[in-house]
N, C-alpha and C. Protein backbone atom coordinates (compact mmCIF):
# COMPACT_ATOMS: atom_id res chain seq x y z
N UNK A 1 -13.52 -52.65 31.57
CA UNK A 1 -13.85 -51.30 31.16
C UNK A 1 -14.66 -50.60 32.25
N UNK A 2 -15.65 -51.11 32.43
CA UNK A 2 -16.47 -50.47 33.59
C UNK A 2 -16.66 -51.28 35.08
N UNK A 3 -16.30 -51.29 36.09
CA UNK A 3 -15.77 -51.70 37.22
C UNK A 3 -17.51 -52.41 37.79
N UNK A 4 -18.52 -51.45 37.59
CA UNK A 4 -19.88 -52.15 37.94
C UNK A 4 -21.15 -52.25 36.75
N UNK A 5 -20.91 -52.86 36.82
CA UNK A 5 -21.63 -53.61 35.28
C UNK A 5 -23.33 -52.89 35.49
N UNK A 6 -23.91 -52.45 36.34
CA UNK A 6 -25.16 -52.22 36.40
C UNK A 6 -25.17 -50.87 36.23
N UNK A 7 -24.16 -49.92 36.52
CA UNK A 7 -24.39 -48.92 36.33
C UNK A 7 -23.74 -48.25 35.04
N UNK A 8 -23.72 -49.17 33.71
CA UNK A 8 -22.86 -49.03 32.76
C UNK A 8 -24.25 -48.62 31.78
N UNK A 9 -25.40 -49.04 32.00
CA UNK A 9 -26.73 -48.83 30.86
C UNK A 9 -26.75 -47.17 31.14
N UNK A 10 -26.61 -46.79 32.41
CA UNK A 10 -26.70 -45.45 32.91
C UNK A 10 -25.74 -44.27 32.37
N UNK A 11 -24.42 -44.54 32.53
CA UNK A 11 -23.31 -44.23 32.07
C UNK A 11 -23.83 -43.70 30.17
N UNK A 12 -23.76 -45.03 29.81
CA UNK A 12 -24.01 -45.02 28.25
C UNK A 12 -25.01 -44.13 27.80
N UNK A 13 -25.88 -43.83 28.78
CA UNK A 13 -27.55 -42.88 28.47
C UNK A 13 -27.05 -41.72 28.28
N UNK A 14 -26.24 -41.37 29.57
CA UNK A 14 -25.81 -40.27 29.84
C UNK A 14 -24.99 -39.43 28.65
N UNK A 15 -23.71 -40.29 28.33
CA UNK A 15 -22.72 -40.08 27.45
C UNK A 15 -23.82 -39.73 25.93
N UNK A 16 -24.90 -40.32 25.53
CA UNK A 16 -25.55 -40.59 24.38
C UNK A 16 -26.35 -39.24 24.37
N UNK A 17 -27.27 -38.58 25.63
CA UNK A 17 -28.05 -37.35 25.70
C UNK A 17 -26.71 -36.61 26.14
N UNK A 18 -25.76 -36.75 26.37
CA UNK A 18 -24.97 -35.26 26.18
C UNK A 18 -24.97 -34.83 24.91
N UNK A 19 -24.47 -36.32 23.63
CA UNK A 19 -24.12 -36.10 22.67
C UNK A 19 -25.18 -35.28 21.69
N UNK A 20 -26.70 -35.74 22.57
CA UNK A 20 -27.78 -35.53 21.90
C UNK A 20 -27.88 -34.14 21.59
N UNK A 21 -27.88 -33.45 23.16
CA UNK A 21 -27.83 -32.49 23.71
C UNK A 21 -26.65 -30.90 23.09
N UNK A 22 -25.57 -31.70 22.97
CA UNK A 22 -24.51 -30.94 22.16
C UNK A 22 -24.89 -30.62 20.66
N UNK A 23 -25.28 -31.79 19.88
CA UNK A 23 -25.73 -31.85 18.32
C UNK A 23 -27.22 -31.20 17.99
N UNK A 24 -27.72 -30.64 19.27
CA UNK A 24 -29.18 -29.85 18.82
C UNK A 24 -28.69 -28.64 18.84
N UNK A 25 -27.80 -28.19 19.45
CA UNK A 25 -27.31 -27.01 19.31
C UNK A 25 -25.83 -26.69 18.62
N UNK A 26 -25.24 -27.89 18.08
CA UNK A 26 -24.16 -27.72 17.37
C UNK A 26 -24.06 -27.64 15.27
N UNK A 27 -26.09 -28.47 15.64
CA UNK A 27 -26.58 -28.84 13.96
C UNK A 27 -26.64 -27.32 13.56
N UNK A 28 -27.23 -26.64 13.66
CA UNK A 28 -27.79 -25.10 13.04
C UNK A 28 -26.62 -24.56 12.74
N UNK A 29 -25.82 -24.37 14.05
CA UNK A 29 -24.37 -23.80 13.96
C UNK A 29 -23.76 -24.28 12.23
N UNK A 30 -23.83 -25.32 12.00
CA UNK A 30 -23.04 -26.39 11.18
C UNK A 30 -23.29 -25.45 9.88
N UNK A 31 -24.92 -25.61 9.96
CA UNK A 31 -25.29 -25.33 8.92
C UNK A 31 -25.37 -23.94 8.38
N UNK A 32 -25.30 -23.22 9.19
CA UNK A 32 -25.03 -21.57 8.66
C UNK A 32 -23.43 -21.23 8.54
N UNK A 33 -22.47 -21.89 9.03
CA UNK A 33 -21.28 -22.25 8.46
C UNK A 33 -21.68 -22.15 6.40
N UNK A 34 -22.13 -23.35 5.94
CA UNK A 34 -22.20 -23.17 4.70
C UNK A 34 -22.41 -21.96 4.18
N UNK A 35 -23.47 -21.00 4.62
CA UNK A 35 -23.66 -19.74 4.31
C UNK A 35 -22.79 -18.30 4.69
N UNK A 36 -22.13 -18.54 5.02
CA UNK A 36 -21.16 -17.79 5.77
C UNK A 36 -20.18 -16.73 4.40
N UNK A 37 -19.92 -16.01 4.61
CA UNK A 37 -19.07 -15.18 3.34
C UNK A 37 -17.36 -15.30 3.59
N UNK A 38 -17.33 -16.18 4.27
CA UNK A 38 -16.03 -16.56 4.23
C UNK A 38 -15.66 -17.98 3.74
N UNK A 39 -16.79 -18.58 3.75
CA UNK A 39 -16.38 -19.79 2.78
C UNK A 39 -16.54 -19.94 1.00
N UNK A 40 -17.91 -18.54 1.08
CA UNK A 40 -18.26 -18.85 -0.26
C UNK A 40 -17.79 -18.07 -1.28
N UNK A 41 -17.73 -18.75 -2.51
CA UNK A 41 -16.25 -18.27 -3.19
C UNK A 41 -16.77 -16.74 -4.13
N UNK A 42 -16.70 -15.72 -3.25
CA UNK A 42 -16.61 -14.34 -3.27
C UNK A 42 -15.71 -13.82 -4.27
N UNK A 43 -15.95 -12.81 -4.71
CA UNK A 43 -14.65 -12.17 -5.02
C UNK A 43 -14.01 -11.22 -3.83
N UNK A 44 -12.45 -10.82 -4.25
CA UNK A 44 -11.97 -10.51 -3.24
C UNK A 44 -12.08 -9.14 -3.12
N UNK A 45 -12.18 -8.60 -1.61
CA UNK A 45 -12.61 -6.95 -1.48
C UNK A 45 -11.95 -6.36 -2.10
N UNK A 46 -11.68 -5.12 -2.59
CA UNK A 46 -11.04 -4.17 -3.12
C UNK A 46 -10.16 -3.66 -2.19
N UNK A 47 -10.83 -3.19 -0.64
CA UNK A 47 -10.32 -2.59 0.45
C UNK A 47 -9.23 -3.66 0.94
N UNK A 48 -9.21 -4.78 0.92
CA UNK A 48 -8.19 -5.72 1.58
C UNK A 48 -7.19 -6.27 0.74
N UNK A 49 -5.91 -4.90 1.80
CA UNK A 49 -4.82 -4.83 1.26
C UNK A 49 -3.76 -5.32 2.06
N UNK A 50 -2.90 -5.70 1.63
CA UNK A 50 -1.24 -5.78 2.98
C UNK A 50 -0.85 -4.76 2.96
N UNK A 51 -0.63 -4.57 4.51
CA UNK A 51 0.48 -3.38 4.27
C UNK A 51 1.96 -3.66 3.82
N UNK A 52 2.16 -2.16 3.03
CA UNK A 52 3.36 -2.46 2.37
C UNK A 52 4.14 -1.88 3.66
N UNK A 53 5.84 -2.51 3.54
CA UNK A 53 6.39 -1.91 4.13
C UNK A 53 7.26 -0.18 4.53
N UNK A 54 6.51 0.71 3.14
CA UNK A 54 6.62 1.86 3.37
C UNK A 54 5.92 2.61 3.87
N UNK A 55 4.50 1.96 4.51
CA UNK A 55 3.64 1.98 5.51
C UNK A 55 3.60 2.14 6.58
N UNK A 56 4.58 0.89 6.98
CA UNK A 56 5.08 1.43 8.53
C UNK A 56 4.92 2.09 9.39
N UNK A 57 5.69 3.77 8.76
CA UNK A 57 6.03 4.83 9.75
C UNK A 57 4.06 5.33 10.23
N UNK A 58 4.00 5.02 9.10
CA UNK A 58 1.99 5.52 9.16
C UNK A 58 1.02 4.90 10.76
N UNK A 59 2.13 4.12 11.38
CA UNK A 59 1.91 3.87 12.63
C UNK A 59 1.89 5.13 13.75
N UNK A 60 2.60 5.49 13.48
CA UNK A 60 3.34 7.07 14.26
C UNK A 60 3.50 8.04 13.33
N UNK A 61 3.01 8.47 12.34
CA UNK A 61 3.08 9.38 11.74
C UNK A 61 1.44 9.42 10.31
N UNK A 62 0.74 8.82 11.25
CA UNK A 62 -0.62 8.65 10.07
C UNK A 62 -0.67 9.93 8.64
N UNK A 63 -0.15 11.23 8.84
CA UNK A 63 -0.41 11.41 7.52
C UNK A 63 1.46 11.71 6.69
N UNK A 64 1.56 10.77 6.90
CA UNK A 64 3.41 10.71 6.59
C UNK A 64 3.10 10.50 4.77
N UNK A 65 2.54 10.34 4.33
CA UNK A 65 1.95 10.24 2.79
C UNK A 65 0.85 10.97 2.71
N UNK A 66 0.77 11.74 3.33
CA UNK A 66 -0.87 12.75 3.07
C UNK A 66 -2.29 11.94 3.38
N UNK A 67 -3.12 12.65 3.43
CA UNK A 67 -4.63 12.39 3.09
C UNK A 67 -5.39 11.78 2.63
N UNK A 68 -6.22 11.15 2.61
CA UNK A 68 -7.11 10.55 1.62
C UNK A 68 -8.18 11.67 1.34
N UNK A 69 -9.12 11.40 0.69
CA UNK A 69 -10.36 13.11 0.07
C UNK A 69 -11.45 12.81 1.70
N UNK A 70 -11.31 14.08 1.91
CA UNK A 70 -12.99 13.71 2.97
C UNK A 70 -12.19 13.81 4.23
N UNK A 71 -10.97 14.02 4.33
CA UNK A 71 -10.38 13.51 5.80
C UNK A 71 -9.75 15.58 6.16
N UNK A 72 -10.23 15.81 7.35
CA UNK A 72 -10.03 16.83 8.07
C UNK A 72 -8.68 16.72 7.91
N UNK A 73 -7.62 17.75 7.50
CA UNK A 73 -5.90 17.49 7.56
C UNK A 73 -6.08 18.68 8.26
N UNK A 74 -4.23 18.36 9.10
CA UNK A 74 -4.02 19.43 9.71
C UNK A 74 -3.32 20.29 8.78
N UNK A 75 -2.79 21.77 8.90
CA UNK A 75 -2.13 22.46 8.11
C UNK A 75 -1.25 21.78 7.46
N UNK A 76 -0.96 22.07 5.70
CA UNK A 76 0.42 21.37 5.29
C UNK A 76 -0.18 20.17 4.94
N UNK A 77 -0.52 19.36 4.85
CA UNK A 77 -0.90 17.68 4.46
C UNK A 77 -1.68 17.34 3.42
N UNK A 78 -1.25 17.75 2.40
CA UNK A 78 -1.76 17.35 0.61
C UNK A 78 -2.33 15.98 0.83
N UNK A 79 -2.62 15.98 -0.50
CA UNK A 79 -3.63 14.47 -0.95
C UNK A 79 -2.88 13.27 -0.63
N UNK A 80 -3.51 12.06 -0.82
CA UNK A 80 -2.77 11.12 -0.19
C UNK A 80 -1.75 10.43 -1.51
N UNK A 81 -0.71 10.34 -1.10
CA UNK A 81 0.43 9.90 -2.52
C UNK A 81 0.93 8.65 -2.58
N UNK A 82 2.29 8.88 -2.94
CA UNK A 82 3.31 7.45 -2.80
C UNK A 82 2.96 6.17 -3.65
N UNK A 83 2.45 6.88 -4.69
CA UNK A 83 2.06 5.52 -5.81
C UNK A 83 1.74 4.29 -5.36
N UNK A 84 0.62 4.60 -4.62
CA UNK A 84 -0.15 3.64 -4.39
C UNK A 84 -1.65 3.27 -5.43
N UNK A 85 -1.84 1.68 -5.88
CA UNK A 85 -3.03 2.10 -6.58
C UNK A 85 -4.45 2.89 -6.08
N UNK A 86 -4.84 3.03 -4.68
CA UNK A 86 -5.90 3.52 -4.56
C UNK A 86 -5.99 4.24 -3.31
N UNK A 87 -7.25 4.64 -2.93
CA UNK A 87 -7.02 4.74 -1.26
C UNK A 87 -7.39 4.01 -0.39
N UNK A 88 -7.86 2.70 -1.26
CA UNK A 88 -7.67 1.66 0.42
C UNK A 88 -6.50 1.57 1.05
N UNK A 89 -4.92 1.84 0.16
CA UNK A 89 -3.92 2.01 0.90
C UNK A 89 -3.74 2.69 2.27
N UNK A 90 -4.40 3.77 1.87
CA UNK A 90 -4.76 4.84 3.08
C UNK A 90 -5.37 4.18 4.19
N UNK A 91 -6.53 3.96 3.92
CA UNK A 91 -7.70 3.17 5.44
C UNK A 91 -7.55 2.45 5.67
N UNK A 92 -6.59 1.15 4.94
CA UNK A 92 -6.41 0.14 5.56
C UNK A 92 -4.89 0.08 6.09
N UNK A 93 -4.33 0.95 6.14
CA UNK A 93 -2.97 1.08 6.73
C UNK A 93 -2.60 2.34 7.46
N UNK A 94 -3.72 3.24 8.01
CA UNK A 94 -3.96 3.98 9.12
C UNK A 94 -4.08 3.59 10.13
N UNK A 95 -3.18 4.46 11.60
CA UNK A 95 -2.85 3.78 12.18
C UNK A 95 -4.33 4.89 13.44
N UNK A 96 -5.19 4.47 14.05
CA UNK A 96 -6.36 5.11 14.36
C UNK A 96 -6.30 5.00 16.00
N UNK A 97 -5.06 4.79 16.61
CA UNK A 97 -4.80 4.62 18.22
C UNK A 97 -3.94 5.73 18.02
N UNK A 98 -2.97 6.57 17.53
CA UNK A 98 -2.28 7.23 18.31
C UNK A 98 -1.25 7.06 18.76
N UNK A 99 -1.01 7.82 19.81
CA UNK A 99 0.55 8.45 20.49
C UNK A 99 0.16 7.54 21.82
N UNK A 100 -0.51 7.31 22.56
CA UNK A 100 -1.22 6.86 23.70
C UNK A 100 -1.05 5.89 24.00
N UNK A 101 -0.98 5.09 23.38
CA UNK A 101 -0.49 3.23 23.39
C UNK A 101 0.84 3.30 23.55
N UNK A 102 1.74 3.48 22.38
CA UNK A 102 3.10 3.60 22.51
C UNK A 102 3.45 4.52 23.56
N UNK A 103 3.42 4.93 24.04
CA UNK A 103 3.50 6.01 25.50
C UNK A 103 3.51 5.12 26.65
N UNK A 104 2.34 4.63 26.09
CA UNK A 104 2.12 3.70 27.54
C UNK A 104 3.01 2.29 27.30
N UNK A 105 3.45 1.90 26.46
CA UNK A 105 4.27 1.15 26.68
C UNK A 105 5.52 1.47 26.93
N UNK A 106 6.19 2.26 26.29
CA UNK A 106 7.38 3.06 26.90
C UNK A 106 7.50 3.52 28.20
N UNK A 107 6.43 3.41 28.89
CA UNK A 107 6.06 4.39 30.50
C UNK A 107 6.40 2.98 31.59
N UNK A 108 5.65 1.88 30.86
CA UNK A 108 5.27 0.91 31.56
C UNK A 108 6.32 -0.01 31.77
């Protein structure tokens, strides 16, 4: 296993205060894990929705279903619709980059 037997107590020290060394700063970590709001059994947000697939176009066309209340519209763009239950539909399936990205990939 080890080619010089004297320098194997050394080796072993070493390997043992890395481990030491790693686990003083890996214990705390561990333990605020437990506390974390993703492990603990929460109920689930209201706001976190999938997008549906009539959503989509809301990539390139953000008010293609209207508005949500509170939101500056441009001329023409009623409340937000499409029988959805709420308006997290809206905020969480707004698309908040724009024309600019897709441009630039089309350019590029």
């Amino acid at each position: 296993m080890f080619r010089d037997w004297r320098r194997s107590p050394g080796v072993i020290a070493a390997v043992g205060l890395g481990g030491g060394l790693a686990g003083f700063a890996l214990w705390p970590m561990a333990s605020l894990l437990q506390r974390s709001s993703r492990v603990l059994a929460l109920n689930a947000p209201t706001n976190d929705v999938a997008m549906p697939y009539a959503r989509m176009p809301s990539l390139l066309f953000p008010w293609r279903d209207g508005a949500a209340a509170g939101v500056d519209r441009p001329p023409g763009v009623g409340d937000f619709i499409g029988g959805y239950p709420s308006e997290a539909y809206y905020w969480d399936t707004i698309a908040y980059i724009g024309w600019i990205p897709w441009a630039a990939v089309l350019f590029l």
